[in-house]
Protein backbone atom coordinates (compact mmCIF):
# COMPACT_ATOMS: atom_id res chain seq x y z
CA UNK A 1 89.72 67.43 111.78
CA UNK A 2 86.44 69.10 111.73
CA UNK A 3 85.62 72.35 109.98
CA UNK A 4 84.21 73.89 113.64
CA UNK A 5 87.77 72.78 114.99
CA UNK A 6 90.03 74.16 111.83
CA UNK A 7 88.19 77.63 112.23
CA UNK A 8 88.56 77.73 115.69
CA UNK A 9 92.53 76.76 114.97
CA UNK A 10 92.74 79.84 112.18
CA UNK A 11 90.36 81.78 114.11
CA UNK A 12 92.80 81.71 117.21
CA UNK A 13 96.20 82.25 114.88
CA UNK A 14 94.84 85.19 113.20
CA UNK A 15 93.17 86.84 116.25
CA UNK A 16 96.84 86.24 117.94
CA UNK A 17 97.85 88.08 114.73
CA UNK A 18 95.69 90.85 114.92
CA UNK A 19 96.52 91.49 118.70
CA UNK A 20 99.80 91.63 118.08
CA UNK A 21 99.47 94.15 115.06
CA UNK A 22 97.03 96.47 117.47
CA UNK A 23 99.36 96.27 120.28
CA UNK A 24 102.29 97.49 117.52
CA UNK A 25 99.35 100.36 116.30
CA UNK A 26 99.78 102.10 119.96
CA UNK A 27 103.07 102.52 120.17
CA UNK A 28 103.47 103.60 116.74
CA UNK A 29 100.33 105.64 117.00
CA UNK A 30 99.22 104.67 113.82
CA UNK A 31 96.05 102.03 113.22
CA UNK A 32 96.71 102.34 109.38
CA UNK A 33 99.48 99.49 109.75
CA UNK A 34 96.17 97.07 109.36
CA UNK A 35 96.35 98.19 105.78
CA UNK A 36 99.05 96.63 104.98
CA UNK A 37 98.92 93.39 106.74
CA UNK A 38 95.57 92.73 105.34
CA UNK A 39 97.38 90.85 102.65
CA UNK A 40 99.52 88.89 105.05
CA UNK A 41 96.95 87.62 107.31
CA UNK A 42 95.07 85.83 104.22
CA UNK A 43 98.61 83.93 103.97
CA UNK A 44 99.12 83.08 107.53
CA UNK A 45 95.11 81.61 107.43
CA UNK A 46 95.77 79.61 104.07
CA UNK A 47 98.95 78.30 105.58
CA UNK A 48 97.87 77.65 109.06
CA UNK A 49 94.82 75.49 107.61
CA UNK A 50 97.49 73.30 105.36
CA UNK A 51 99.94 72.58 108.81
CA UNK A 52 96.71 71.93 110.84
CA UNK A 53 95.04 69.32 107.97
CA UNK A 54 98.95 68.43 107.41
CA UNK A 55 97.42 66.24 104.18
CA UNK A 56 99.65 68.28 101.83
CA UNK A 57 98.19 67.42 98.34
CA UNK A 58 98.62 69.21 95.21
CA UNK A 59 95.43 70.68 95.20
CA UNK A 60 95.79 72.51 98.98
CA UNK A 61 99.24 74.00 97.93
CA UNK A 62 98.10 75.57 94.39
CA UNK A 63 95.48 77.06 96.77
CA UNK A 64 98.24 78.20 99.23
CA UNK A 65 100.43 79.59 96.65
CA UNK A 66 97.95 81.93 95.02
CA UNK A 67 96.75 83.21 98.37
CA UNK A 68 100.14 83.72 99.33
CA UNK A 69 101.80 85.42 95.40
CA UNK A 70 98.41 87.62 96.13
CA UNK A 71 98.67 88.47 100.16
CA UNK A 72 102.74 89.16 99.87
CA UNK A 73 102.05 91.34 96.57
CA UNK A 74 99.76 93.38 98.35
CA UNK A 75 101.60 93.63 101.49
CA UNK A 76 104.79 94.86 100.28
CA UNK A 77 102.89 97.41 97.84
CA UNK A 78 100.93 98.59 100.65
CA UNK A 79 104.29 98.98 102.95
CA UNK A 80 105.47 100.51 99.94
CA UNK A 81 103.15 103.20 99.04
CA UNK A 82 102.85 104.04 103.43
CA UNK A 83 106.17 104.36 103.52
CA UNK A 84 107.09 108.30 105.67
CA UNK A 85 103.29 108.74 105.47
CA UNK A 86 100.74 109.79 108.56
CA UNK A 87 97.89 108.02 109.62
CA UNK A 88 95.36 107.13 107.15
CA UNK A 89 92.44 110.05 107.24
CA UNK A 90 89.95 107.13 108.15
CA UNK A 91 92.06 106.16 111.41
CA UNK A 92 92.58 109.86 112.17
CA UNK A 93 88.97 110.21 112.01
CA UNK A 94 88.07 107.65 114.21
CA UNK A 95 90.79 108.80 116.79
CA UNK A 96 88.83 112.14 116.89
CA UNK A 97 85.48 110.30 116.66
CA UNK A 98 86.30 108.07 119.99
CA UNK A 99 88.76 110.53 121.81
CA UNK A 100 90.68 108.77 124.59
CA UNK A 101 88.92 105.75 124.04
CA UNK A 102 90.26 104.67 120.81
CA UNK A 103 92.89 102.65 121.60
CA UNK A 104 90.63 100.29 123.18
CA UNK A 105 88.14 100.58 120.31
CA UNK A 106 90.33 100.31 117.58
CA UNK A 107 91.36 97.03 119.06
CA UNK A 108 87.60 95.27 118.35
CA UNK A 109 86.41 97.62 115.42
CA UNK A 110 89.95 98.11 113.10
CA UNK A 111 91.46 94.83 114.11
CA UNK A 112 89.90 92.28 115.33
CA UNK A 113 86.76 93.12 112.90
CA UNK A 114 89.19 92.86 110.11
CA UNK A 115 90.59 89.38 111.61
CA UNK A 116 86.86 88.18 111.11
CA UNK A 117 87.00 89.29 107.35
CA UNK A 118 89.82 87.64 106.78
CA UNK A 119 88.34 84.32 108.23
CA UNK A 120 85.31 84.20 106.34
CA UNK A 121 86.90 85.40 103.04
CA UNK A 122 89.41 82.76 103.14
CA UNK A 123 86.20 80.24 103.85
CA UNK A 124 86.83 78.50 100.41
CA UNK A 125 90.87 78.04 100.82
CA UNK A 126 90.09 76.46 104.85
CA UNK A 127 87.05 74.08 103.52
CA UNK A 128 88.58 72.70 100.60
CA UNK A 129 91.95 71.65 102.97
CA UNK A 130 89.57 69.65 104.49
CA UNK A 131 88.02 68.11 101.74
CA UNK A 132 89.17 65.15 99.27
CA UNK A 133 90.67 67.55 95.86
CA UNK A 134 92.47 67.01 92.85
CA UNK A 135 94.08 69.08 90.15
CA UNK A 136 90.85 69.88 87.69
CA UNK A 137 88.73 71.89 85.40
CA UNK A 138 88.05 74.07 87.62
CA UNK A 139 91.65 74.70 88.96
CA UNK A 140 92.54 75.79 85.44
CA UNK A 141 89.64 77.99 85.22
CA UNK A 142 90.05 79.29 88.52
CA UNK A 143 93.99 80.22 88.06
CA UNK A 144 92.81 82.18 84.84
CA UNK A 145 90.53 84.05 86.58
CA UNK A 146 92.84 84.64 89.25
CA UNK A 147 95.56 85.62 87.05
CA UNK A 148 93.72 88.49 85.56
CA UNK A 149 92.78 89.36 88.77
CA UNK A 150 96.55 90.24 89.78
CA UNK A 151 97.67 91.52 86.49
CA UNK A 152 94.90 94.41 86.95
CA UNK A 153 96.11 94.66 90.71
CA UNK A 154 100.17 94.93 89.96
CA UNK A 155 99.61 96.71 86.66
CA UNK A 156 97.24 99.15 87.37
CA UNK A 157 99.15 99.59 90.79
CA UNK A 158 102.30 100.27 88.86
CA UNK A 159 100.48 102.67 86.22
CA UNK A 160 99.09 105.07 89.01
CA UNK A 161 102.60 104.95 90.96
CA UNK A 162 104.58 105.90 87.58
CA UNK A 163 102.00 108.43 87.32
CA UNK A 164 102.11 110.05 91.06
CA UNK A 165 105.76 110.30 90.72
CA UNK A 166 105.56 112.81 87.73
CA UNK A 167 105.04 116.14 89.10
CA UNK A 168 103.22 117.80 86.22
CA UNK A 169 100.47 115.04 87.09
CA UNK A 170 99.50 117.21 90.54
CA UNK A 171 95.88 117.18 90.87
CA UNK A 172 95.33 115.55 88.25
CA UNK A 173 92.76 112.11 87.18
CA UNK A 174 94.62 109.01 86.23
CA UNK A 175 92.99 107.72 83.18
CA UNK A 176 96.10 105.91 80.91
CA UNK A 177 96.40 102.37 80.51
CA UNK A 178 94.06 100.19 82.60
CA UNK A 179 92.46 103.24 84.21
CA UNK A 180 91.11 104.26 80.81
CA UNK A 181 88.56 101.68 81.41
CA UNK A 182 88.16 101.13 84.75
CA UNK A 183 88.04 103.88 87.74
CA UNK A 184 89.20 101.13 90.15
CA UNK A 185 91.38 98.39 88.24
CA UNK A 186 93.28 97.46 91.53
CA UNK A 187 90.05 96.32 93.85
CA UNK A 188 88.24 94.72 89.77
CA UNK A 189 91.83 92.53 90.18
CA UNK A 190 90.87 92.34 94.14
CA UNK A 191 87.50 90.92 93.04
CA UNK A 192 88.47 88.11 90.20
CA UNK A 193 91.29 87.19 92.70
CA UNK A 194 89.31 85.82 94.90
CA UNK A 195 86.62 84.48 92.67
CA UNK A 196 89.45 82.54 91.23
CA UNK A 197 90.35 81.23 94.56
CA UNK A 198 86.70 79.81 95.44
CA UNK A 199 86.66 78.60 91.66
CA UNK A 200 89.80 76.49 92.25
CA UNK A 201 88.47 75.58 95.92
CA UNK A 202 85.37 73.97 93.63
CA UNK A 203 87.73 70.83 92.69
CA UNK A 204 87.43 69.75 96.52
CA UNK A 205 84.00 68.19 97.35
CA UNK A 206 81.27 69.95 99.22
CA UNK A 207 83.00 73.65 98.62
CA UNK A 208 80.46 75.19 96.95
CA UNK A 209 79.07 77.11 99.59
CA UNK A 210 81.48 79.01 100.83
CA UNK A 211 80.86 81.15 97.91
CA UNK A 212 80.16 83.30 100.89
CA UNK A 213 83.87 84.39 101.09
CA UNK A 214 83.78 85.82 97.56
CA UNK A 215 80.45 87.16 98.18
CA UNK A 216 81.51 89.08 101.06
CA UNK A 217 84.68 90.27 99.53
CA UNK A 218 83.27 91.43 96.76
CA UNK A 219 80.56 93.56 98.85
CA UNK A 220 83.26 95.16 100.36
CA UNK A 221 85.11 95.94 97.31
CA UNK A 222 82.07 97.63 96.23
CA UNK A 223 79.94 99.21 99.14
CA UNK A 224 82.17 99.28 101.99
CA UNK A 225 85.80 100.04 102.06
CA UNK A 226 86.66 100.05 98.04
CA UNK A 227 84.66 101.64 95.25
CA UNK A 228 82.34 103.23 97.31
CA UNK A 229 84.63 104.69 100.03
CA UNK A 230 86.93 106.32 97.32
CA UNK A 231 84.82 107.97 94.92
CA UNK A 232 82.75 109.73 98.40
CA UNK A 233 85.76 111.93 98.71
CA UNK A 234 88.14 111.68 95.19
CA UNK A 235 85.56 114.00 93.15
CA UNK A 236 86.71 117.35 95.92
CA UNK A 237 89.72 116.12 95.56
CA UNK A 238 90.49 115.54 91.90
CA UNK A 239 89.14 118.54 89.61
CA UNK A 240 87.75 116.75 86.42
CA UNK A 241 87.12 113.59 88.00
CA UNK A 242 83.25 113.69 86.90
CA UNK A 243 83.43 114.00 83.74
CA UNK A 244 86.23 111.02 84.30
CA UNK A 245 83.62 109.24 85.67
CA UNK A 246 81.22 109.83 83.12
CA UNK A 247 83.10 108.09 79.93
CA UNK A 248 84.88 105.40 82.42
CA UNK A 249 83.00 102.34 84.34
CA UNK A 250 83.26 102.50 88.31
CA UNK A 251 84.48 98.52 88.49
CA UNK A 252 84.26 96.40 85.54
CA UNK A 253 86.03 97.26 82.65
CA UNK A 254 84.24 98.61 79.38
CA UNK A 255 84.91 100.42 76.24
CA UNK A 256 85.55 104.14 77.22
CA UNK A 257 81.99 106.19 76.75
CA UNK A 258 81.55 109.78 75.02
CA UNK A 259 81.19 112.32 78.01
């Protein structure tokens, strides 16, 4: 199988996907159900691109499994944390944005555009399916890197949840445990994630560019929909959150500064 065929094979499965999640959005009324299945359709690409190749080696599945530990983590925390909740404020703003319109517009700019994400982050899981790989160096590098990457996510996930649920903590800025040196330790564990999943993806020949899916994940982590997004809006809403920000690094974690 070529590469222009397996995309157009995951490109199909996860547009399918997407359709079916949009079509769900309307009669729920509620777009923010993308949210969650942002996870899952990373898993359904990775897996579709193993059945399609249907080689099976060692090296595909390790790939696989850490999309899938990752997507499924993130899925059911996202379901989790939704859970008896409205709309997100950025769907609600687009509904008033696009009026009666936006249940056609959601479908290409919410959906399907996040579909296309999801294809060209998972680049480096697709092309190394396709490509002769073994069990390497760079395997047990990558898995390292990708292990930190989801100890930040599911502990510093865990951290701010313990610390929601305690009512004296109303209004307040999380900065215990990882958050003490990071503003953003869930998307830092988004980021080495997936820069451990190209690493790993560098045992299979001829991977090396689709260093584009970390690229653009990582751009989005930290100018689109992550860091940036967040911190436009969290200083109104968090008294104390500047001077937060002023002893604590936005995304990479550092030693705590004097404020």
């Amino acid at each position: 199988m070529s590469l222009p065929d397996l995309l157009l094979v995951t490109g199909v499965v996860i547009a399918a996907a997407m359709v079916v999640m949009w079509v769900i959005s309307l009669v729920v009324r509620d777009a923010s159900i993308v949210d969650p299945f942002w996870g899952t359709g990373f898993t359904i690409v990775a897996w579709t691109a193993v059945v399609a190749v249907g080689e099976w080696d060692a090296h595909d599945l390790v790939l696989a499994g850490l999309v899938t530990v990752w997507g499924s983590r993130l899925s059911i925390y996202l379901l989790w944390r939704s859970r008896g909740k409205d709309e997100d404020f950025r769907y609600q703003a687009m509904r008033r944005r696009w009026g009666a319109r936006f249940w056609i517009v959601s479908l290409g700019t919410v959906f399907l555009f996040q579909g296309l994400l999801v294809l060209v982050v998972s680049l480096p899981v697709q092309v190394a399916v396709l490509a002769p790989g073994d069990i390497g160096i760079f395997t047990v590098a990558g898995i390292v890197i990708w292990l930190v990457g989801l100890t930040f996510e599911t502990v510093g996930d865990a951290q701010l949840a313990r610390f929601k649920a305690d009512p004296d903590n109303s209004g307040k800025v999380m900065d215990r445990g990882l958050w003490r040196y990071t503003r953003h330790p869930n998307y830092f564990g988004d980021f080495c994630v997936w820069w451990g999943v190209f690493t790993v993806a560098l045992d299979a020949s001829g991977t090396a560019w689709t260093v584009i899916g970390p690229l653009v994940m990582s751009f989005l982590l930290l100018r689109v929909s992550g860091v940036a997004m967040l911190e436009k809006t969290v200083t109104k809403r968090r008294p104390g959150y500047e001077e937060y920000a002023r002893r604590t690094n936005a995304f990479f974690p550092g030693p705590v500064r004097n404020a």
